[in-house]
Structures are given as C-alpha cells and as structure tokens.
Protein backbone atom coordinates (compact mmCIF):
# COMPACT_ATOMS: atom_id res chain seq x y z
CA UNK A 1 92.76 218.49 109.77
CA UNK A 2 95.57 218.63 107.19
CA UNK A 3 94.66 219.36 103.27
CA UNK A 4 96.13 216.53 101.95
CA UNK A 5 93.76 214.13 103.34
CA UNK A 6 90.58 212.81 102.46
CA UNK A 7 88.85 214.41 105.37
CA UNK A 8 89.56 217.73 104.30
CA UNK A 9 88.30 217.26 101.06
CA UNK A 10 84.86 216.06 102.25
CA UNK A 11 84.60 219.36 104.87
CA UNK A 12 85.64 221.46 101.52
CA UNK A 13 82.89 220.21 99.00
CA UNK A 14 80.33 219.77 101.84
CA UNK A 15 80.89 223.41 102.64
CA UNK A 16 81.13 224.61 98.97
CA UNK A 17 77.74 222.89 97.91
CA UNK A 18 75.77 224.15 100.96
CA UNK A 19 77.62 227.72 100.36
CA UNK A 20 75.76 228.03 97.07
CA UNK A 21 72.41 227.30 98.26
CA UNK A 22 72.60 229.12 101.79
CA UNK A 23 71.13 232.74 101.89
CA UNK A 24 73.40 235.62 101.90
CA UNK A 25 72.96 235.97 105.94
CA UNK A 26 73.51 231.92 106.84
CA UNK A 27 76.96 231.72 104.52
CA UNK A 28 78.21 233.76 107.06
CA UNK A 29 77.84 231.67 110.06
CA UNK A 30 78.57 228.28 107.63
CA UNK A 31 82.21 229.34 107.00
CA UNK A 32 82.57 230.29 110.60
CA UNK A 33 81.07 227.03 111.88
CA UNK A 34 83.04 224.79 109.09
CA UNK A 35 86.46 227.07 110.33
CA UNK A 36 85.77 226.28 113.66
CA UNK A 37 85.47 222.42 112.79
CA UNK A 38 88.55 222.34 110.51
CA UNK A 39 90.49 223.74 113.84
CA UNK A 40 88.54 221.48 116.22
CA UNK A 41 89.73 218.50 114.12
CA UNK A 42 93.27 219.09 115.32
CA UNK A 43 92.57 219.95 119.60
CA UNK A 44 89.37 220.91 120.16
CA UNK A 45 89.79 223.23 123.56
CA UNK A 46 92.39 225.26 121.65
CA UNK A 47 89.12 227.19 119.63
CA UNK A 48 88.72 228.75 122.97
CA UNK A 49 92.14 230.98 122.28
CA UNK A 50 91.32 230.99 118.48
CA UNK A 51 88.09 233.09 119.06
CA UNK A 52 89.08 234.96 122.05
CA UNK A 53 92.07 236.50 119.88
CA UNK A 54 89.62 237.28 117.33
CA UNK A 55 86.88 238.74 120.23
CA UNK A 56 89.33 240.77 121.42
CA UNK A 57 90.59 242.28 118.56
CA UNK A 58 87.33 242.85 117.20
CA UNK A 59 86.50 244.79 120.63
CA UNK A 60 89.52 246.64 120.54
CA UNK A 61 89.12 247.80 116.75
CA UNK A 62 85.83 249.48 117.85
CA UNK A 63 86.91 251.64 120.70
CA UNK A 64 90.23 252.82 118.75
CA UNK A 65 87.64 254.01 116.08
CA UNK A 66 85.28 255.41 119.08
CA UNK A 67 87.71 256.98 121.38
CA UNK A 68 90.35 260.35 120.85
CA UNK A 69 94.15 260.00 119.63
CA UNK A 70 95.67 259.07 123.07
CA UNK A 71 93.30 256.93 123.87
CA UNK A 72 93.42 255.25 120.08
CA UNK A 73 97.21 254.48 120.89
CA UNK A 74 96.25 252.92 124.28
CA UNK A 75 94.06 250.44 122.78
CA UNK A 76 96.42 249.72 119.43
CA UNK A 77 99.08 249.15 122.75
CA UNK A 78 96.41 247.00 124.72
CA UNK A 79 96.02 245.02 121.55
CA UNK A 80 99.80 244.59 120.43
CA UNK A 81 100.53 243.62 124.55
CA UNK A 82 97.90 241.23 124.45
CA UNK A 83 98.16 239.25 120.68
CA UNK A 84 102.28 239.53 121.24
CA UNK A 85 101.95 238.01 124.90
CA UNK A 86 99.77 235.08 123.86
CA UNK A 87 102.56 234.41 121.10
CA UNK A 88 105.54 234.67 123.42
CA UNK A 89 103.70 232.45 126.34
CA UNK A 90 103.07 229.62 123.53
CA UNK A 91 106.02 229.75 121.54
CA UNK A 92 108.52 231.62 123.17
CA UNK A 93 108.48 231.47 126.48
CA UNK A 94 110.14 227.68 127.33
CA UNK A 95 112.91 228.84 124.38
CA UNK A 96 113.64 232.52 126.25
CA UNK A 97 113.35 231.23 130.50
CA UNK A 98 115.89 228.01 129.35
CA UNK A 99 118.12 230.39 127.11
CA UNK A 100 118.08 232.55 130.63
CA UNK A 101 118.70 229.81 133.09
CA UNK A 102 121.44 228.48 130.66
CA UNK A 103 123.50 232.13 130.95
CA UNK A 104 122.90 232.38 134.84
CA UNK A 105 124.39 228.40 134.81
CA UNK A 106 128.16 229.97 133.00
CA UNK A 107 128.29 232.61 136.14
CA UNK A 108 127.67 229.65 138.57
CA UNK A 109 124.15 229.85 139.43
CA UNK A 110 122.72 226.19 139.40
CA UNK A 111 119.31 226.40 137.96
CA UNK A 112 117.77 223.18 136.54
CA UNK A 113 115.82 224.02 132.96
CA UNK A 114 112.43 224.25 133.20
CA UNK A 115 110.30 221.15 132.82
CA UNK A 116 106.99 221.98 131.62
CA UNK A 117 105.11 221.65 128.26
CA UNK A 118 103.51 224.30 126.34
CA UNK A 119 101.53 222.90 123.46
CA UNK A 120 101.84 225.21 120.45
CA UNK A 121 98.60 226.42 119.07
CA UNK A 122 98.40 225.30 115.25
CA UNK A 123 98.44 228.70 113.12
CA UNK A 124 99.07 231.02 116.12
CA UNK A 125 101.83 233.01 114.40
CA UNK A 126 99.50 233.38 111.34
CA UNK A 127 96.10 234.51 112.83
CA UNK A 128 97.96 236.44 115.44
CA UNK A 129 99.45 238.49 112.55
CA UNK A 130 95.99 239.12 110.66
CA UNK A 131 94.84 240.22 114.02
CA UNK A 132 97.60 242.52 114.54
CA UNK A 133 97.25 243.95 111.14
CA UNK A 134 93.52 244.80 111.51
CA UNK A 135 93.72 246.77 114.62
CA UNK A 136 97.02 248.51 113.41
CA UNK A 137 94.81 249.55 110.20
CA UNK A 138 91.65 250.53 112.19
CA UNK A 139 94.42 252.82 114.14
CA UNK A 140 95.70 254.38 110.79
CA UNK A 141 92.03 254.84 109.55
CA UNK A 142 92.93 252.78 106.31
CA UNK A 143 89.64 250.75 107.39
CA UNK A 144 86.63 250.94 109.21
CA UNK A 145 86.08 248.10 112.16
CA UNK A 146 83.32 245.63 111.21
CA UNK A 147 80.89 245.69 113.19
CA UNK A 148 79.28 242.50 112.31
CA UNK A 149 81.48 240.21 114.58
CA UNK A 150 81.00 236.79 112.80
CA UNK A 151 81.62 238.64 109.62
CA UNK A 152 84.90 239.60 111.28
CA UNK A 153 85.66 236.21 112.80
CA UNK A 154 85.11 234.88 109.21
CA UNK A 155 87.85 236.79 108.26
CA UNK A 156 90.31 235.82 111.33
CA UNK A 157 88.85 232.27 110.92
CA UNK A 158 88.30 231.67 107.41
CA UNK A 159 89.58 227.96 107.19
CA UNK A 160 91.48 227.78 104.14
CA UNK A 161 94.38 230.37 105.44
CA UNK A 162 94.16 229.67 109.15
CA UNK A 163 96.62 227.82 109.84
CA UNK A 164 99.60 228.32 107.09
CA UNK A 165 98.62 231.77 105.31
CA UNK A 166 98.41 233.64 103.50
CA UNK A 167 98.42 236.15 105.79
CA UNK A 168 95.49 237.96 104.79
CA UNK A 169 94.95 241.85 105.38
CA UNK A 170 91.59 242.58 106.59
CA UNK A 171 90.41 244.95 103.05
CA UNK A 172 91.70 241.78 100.98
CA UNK A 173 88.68 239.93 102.20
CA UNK A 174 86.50 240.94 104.77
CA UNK A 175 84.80 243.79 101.96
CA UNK A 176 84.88 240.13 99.56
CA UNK A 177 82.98 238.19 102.56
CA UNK A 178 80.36 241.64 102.18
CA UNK A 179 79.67 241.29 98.37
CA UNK A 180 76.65 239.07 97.73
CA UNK A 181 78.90 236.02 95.46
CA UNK A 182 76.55 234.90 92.90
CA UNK A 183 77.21 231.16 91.15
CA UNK A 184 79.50 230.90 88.31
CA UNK A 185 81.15 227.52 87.34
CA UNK A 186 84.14 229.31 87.02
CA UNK A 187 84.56 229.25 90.40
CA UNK A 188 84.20 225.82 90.81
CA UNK A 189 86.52 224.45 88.39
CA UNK A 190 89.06 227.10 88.46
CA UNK A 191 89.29 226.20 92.15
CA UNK A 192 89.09 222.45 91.82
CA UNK A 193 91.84 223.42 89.51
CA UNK A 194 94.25 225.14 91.78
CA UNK A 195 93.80 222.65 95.05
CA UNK A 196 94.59 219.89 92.98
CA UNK A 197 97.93 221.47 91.74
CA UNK A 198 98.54 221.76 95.04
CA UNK A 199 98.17 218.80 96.34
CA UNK A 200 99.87 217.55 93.45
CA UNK A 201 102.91 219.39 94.69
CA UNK A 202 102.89 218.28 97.90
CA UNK A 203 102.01 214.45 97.82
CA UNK A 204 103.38 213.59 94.44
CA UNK A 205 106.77 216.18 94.39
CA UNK A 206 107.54 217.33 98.39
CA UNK A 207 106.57 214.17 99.84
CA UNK A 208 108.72 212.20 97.96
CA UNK A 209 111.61 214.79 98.09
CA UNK A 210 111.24 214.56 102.03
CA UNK A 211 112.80 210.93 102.73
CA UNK A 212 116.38 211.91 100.81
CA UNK A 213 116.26 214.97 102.65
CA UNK A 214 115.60 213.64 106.08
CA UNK A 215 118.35 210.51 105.71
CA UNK A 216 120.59 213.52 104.50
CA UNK A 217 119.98 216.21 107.08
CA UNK A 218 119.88 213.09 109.81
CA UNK A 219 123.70 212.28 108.38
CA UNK A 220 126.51 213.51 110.52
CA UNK A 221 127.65 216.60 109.28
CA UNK A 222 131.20 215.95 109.71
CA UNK A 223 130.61 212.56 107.21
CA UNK A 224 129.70 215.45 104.54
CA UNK A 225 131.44 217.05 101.51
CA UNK A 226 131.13 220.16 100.22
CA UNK A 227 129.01 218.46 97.16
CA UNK A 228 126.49 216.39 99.81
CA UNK A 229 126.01 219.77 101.65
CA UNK A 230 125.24 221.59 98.01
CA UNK A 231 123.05 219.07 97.19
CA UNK A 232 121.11 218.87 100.73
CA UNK A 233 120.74 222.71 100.41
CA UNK A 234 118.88 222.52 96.99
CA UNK A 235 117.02 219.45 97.62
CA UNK A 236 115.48 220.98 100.83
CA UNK A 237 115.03 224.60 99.08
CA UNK A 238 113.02 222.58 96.39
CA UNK A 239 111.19 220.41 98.90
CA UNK A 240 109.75 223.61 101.21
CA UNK A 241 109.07 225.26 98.23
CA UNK A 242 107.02 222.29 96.86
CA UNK A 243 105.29 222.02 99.73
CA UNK A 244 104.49 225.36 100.89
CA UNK A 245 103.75 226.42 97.65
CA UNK A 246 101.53 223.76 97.38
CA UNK A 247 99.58 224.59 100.76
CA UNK A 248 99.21 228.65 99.15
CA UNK A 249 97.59 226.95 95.91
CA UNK A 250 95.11 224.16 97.63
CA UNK A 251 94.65 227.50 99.85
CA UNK A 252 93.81 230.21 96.94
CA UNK A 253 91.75 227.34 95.43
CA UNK A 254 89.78 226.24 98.59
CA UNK A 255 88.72 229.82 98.89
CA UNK A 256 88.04 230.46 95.24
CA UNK A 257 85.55 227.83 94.89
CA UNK A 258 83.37 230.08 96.97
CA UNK A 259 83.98 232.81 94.83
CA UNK A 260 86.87 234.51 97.27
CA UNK A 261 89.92 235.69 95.89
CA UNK A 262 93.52 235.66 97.68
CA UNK A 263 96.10 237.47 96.65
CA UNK A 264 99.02 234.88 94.89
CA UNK A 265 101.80 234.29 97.87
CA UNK A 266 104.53 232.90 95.43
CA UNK A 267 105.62 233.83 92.20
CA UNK A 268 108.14 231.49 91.20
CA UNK A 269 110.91 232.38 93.88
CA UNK A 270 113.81 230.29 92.43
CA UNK A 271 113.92 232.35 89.27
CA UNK A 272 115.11 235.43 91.43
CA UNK A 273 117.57 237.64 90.13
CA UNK A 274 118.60 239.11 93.89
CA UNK A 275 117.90 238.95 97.47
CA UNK A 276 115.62 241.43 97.25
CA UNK A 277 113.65 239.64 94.18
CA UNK A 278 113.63 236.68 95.95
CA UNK A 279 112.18 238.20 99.06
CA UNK A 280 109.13 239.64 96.80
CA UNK A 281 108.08 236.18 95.34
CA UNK A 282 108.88 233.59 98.18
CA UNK A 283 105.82 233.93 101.08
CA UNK A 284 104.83 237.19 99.61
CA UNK A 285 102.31 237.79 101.73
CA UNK A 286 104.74 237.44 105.13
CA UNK A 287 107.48 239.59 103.67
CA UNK A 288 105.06 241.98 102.37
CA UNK A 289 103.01 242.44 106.32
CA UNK A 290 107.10 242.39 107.97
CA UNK A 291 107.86 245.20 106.05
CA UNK A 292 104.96 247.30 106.18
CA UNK A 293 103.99 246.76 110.06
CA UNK A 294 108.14 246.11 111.37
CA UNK A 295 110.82 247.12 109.28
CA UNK A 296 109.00 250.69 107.91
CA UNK A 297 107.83 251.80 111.15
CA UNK A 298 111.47 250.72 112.92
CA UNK A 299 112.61 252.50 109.92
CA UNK A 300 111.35 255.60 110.74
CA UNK A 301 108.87 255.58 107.82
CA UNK A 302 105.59 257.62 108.71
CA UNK A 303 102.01 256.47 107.14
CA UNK A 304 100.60 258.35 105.16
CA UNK A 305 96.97 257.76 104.63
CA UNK A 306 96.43 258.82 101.20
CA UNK A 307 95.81 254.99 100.02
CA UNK A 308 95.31 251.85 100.89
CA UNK A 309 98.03 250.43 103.04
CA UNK A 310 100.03 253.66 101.94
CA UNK A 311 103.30 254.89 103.25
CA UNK A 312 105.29 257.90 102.81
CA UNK A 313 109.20 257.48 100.82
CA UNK A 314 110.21 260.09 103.15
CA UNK A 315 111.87 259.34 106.28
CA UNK A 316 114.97 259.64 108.15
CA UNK A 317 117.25 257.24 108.99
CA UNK A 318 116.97 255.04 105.54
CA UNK A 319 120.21 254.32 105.05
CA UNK A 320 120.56 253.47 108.79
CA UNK A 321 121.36 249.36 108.27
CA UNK A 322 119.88 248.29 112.37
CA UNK A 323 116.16 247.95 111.26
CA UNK A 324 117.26 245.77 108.54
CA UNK A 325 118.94 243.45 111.17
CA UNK A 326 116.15 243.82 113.83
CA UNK A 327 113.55 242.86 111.42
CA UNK A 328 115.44 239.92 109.98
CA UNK A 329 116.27 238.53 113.38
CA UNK A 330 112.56 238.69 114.22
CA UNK A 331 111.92 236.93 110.75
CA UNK A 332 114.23 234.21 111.65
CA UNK A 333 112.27 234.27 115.19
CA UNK A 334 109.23 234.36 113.90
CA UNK A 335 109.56 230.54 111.89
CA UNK A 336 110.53 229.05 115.26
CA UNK A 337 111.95 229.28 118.93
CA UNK A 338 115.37 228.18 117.96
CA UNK A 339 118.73 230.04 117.30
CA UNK A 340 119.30 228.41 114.02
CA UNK A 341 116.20 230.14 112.42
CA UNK A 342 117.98 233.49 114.22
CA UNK A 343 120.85 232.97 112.24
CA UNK A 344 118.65 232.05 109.27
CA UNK A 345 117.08 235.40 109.64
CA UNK A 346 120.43 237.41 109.98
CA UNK A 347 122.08 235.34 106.80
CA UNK A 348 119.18 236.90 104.67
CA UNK A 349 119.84 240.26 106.50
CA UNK A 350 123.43 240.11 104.97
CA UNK A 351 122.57 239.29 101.42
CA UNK A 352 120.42 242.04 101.62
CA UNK A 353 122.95 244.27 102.94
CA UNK A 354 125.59 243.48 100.73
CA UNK A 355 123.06 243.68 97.72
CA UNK A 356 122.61 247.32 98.88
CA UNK A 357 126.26 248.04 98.80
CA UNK A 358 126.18 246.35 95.03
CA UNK A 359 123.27 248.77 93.78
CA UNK A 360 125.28 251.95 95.33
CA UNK A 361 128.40 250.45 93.34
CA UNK A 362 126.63 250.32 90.07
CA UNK A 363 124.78 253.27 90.52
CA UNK A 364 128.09 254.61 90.70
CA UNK A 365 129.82 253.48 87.88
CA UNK A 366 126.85 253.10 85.99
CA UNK A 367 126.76 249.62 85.38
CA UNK A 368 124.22 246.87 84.76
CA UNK A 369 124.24 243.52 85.75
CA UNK A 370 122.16 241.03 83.78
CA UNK A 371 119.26 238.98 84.79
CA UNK A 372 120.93 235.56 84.32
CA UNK A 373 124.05 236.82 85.69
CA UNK A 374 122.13 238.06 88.74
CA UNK A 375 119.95 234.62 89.47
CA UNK A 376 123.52 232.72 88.84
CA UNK A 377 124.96 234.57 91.62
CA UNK A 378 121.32 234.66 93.71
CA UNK A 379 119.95 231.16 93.60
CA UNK A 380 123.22 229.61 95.46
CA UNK A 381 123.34 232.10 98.43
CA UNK A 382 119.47 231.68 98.62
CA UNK A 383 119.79 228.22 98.77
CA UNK A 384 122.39 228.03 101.18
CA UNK A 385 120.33 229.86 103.66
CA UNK A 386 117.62 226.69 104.24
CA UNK A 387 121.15 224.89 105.74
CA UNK A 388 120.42 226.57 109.46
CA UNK A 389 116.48 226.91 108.22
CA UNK A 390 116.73 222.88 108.47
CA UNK A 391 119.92 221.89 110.43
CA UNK A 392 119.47 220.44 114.08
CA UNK A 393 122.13 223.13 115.59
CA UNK A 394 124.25 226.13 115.02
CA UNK A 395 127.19 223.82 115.09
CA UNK A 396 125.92 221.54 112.34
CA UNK A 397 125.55 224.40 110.10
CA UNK A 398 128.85 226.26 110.32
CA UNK A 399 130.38 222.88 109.94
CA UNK A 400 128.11 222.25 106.70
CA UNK A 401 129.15 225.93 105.61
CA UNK A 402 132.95 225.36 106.52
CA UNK A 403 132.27 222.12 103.87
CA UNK A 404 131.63 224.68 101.04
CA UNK A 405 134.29 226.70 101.43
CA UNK A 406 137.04 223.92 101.77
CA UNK A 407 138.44 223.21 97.67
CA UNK A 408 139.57 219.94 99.73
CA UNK A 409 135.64 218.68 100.99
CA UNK A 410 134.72 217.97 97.60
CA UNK A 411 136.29 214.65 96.85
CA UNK A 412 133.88 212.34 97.66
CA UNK A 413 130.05 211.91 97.50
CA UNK A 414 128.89 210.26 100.58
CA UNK A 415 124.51 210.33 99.93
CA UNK A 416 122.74 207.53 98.13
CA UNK A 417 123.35 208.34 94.08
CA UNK A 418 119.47 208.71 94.07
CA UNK A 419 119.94 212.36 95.58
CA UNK A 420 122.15 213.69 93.24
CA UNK A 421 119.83 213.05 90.63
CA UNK A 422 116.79 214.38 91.99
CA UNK A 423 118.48 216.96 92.98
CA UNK A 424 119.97 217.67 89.13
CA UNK A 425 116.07 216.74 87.82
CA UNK A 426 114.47 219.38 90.10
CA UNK A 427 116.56 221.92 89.21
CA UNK A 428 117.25 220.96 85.41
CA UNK A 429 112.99 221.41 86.34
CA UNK A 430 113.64 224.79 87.44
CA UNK A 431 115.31 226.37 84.68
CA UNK A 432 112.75 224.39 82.41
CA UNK A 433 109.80 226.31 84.07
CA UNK A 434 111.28 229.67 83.28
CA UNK A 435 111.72 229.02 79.83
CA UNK A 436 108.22 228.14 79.62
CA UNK A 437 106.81 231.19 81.67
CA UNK A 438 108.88 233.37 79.47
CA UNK A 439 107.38 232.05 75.84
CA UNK A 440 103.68 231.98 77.81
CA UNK A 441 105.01 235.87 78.72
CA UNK A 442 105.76 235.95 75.06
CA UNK A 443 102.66 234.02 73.49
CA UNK A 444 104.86 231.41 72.15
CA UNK A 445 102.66 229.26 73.88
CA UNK A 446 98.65 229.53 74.12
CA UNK A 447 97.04 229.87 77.14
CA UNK A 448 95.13 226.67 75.35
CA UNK A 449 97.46 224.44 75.20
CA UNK A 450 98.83 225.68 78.63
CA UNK A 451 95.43 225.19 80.25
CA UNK A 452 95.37 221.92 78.58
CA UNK A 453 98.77 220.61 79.55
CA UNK A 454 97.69 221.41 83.16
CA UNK A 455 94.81 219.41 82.66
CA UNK A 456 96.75 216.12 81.64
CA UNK A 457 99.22 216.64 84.65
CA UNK A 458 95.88 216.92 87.26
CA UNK A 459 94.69 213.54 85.75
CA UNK A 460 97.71 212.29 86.24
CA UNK A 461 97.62 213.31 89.60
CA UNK A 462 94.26 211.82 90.75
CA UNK A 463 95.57 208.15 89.01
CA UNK A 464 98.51 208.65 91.23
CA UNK A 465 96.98 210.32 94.33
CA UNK A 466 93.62 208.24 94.84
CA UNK A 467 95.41 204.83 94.56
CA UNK A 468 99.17 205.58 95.97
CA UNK A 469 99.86 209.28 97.75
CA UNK A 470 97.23 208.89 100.22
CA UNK A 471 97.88 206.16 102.01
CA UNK A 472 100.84 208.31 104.08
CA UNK A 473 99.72 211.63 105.21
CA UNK A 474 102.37 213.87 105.76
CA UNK A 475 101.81 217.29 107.61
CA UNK A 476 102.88 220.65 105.49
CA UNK A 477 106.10 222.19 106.89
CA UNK A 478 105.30 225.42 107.46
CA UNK A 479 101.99 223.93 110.16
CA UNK A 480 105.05 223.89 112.70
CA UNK A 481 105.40 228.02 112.40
C-alpha cells in the first residue's frame, strides 16, 4: 500500500476515527491490526517475517534484562546474528555469491551465476534497524524491555514508519504508545496538515521531476557534457529530496493525527554549509542510529549510561580515519546491493575526511569560513554524490565525473531545454526557501501569515491532486532500500 494513493488514505482516516473512540486497551491491538493490513496490502505471506523479527527481538530483550553480563552479550550476539542474517539472505546474498563466482571466473574457475530469485521484503532494512536498536538499548540498560508484546510490535509495526522511516528508537515512541492520548483537534488538523504537504511534494513536485530525470539518467553517458551531467545531478538531488522528504512528512503527519509524535528526519538539507551539516539534516534519523550503533562503537567510543542514548567523548583511536570508511561503505551498502551505492558511500566518506583536514587547518590559523561561502563550496560536491546514488554502473559514473572535470565537455547541451529550466527553478526555489526560513527565524514574517500561505498551497494541492496527480501512482524511492 503506497501513501500516495487513495487506498491509503481510507486505511488512515478509518483507523484515526476508530482510534479516538476505542478504549485505551483495544487502540493497541487497532494499530497493530491496521499495520499488519497496510503490509499485507503489498505480499501478504511476507507478515510472517515481519512479526517473527519483532517476536524474536521482543524475546531476546527479556532474557538480556533477566540473565548475567556474559550471558546479556550472548543474547545481544544471538539477536545481531539473527536480524543481520535475515538482511544479508534477502538483500545481500544473490549480490555477494555472484560478486564471488565472478572473482573465481578471472582465475579460471567456470562457475555459472546463480539463478534464483530472492524477493526483497518491503522495509526490511528499516524495521530490521529499530529492532536492532531496541535490543542493543535493553543491553546498555538505557531502557527497560516491554513486556506487553503487542505494545512492542506496535512499535516495530507501527504503519506510518514501516516501511521508509523514520527509523524510530524504541523511548521515542513505545513510552508515547503507553500515555493514555486524549482528543484534541490539534491533532487532527495539524496532521491532515503535514500528510498533505507531503503528498504535495511527492505527486505535484518529485513526480513530475522524475520523467526528465529518467530520459536523462537513461541517456548514454558518453552523449553527455559536463553541463547535462551538472544538471542531472541537481535535478535528481532535488527529486529524492522531494520525494523522500515528502514520505517523512505524510509519515510525521499520519502518526500525529493519533496524537504520536516523530522526531523531524529532514531539516532542509540543501541549505548545508558542510558535509558534516548536510549529514545532520538529510535522513536524520539514519545518520543519527549509523553513528551511534556503527561508527562510535567501531570508533572505540564506550557508552556511558548517564542519559538517554548517552556516550562518552572519550575514546581512543578518534583521529584514526578506518571507522569513518567502514561505516560509510556500509552506508552506501545499506541503500542497496550494488557497488555504485559502495562508492556512493565512500564519496561521502571523503568529503568528510577532507572537511576534517579543513577544520584542523583553520583551527590552526585561526580562520573562519562563512556560511554562504561554506554551502557554495558544499551544495556542488553534495550533489555530485547522487551521480553513482542513481547511475546504472560504476563506469557510467566515472565517465559522468570525467565530464565535469573536462573545460572541453561543456560546449554543448544535449537534454530537452525543459531540464535546464527546472533544474534553474528548483534551485532558484532553494535559495528562495532559505531566505524565507531566515526572516520566519527573524519574525519578519508571522507565523500567521506563514500558516496561512501553507494553507493556500494545500488547496491548491487537493484542486490539483484529486482531479490530475492521482491517476499515476508512483512508488517513493527510498521503498526500494
């Protein structure tokens, strides 16, 4: 069942009117059931993995809490072996065996590629990370285990995250699912609010960004110039940010018309003034799990339980660069069983890196670098990153980056005009928006006549969805990971 269809919406109201006039004890099982039903909509036999993930965990949580500290790390490794094994067998393991059988083939082995079909489980990387994170926190003793195990699947469950994030930590909501939530029409039509910005960013502005991007991509790469490959990048950057943005918001909204809160997962990524500012707006809540369950802990970082999700700022090893790499690399991994999202990951690993070495420089010398002058240098490199993030091969890419690089590829334009003016409207758009946050920062601008301005665009947007958007569904890019 995708969010941007009309099916969604009726499962959504139907669950938010009975919601409000269930008891406190049936709500529970109501968002289970209508979880289990929004997952059933896409294959039905695949609930039978969804809930034994979230049996297990929830079995596994309880006897770390019961048992002594060696037996506590036997469980937390029973539990990473088996959440980490169902997510290699589904989306790793036809990617890793052919990778294999393709080295043994250069040393003369003849082994034909495997040729068998593993269906991957919609949301697997997502709920496989919430599960992860729960048992990992029951370990450290920043939570208790719930007891109440549809409580718990609610929270492993809980429709309007499952599939796409964000990737909730279990204190976020499960204490949220405990609190008795009583009416307020706030909830209601701040919610309605939020989903249909959402949608409005995905059917009216990524859906119609997707088309120019696919004819582009789908364009040889050696027919491009350095300008088409520019423009690709930034018309691809805007449409996954359009659209995954716009899944977070129908998501945040979904679950606050029920009177749950989620934590925001974007906060206006393009106006990033380095790699690492970019990394703590864009898919907050992924970067935010990566580096507090992978890239501390590889960093030698020890918890320290003194709040929650609290870790110590002394370690060893910090300015040891391989956990950086690792982690990225997994990143890249993590979006897909293909090299090019490995290279995606390392790229960002790089800026990173070199944005290190820039900090120690001006630390040095004492310098500052302004804001503007930071997202002028940012926004490019960033952007050139969704190239192998999008790209059907390795090879396409390095010839799209060679493109750049060459003063002698930019000569021509060789994409319908059409793209180079989106592509100058979306991000004309972009600087627009941050001159408006800042005066709303400022109170230039009242939150009245913000709140109203939003209302005239979401009228706009039910004209335009209702009788137009609808008739194509299109399925949110970030369902795939």
């Amino acid at each position: 069942m995708l969010f941007n269809s009309l099916t969604y919406l009726v499962l959504l109201f139907s669950t938010v009117f009975l919601f409000w006039n269930f008891t406190y004890q049936l709500r529970f099982y109501l968002i289970f059931v209508s979880s289990l039903v929004f997952y059933g909509f896409w294959r039905i036999e695949f609930i039978i993995l969804l809930l034994f993930s979230a049996t297990i965990n929830w079995w596994i949580a309880i006897l770390i809490e019961k048992n002594h500290k060696m037996m506590k790390k036997k469980f937390l490794l029973l539990s990473l072996f088996i959440n980490l094994g169902i997510l290699f067998y589904f989306k790793y393991s036809i990617f890793f065996s052919n990778n294999a059988i393709g080295l043994l083939n250069l040393f003369d082995a003849e082994i034909d590629p495997i040729l068998f079909k593993i269906i991957l489980p919609l949301g697997i990387s997502f709920y496989t990370f919430q599960a992860i994170s729960y048992t990992i926190d029951v370990y450290r003793k920043i939570i208790k285990p719930e007891k109440n195990y549809i409580v718990y699947a609610c929270y492993i469950t809980f429709f309007p995250q499952l599939v796409a994030g964000p990737i909730l930590r279990a204190h976020e909501v499960i204490l949220q699912f405990k609190k008795k939530i009583f009416f307020k029409w706030d909830y209601i039509i701040d919610g309605s609010r939020r989903v249909l910005y959402g949608l409005f960013l995905k059917v009216v502005i990524a859906d119609n960004i997707a088309p120019f991007v696919d004819v582009g991509f789908d364009t040889s790469a050696n027919l491009l110039s350095g300008l088409d490959v520019w423009t690709l990048a930034f018309l691809f950057g805007f449409q996954i940010y359009f659209d995954f943005s716009g899944y977070s918001h129908i998501a945040i909204g979904s679950a606050k018309m029920i009177g749950i809160s989620f934590p925001e997962n974007f906060n206006f990524p393009y106006l990033a003034s380095s790699p690492k500012d970019f990394w703590g707006r864009w898919h907050i809540s992924l970067s935010s799990w990566v580096r507090d369950y992978l890239y501390l802990p590889l960093s030698g970082v020890k918890f320290m339980n003194k709040s929650i999700g609290g870790l110590s700022s002394a370690t060893s090893g910090q300015k040891d660069y391989m956990p950086l790499f690792i982690t990225w690399s997994l990143m890249g991994l993590w979006h897909g069983a293909n090299w090019t999202f490995v290279l995606w990951g390392i790229y960002h690993a790089i800026l990173i890196f070199i944005y290190r070495k820039i900090l120690i420089i001006n630390y040095k010398f004492k310098l500052k670098i302004n804001n503007l002058i930071g997202w002028f240098f940012t926004i490019p490199f960033i952007m050139l990153s969704w190239v192998p993030f999008r790209s059907g091969s390795i090879k396409d890419t390095f010839i799209m980056w060679g493109k750049i690089i060459n003063p002698f590829n930019y000569n021509n334009l060789n994409l319908h005009s059409n793209i180079y003016l989106i592509t100058s409207l979306l991000f004309i758009g972009v600087i627009i928006t941050y001159v408006f946050k800042k005066k709303i920062n400022k109170k230039k601008i009242s939150k009245t006549r913000v709140t109203f301005i939003g209302d005239i665009i979401l009228i706009s947007f039910l004209f335009y969805t209702t009788f137009i958007s609808f008739k194509t569904i299109n399925q949110f890019i970030y369902f795939q990971f």
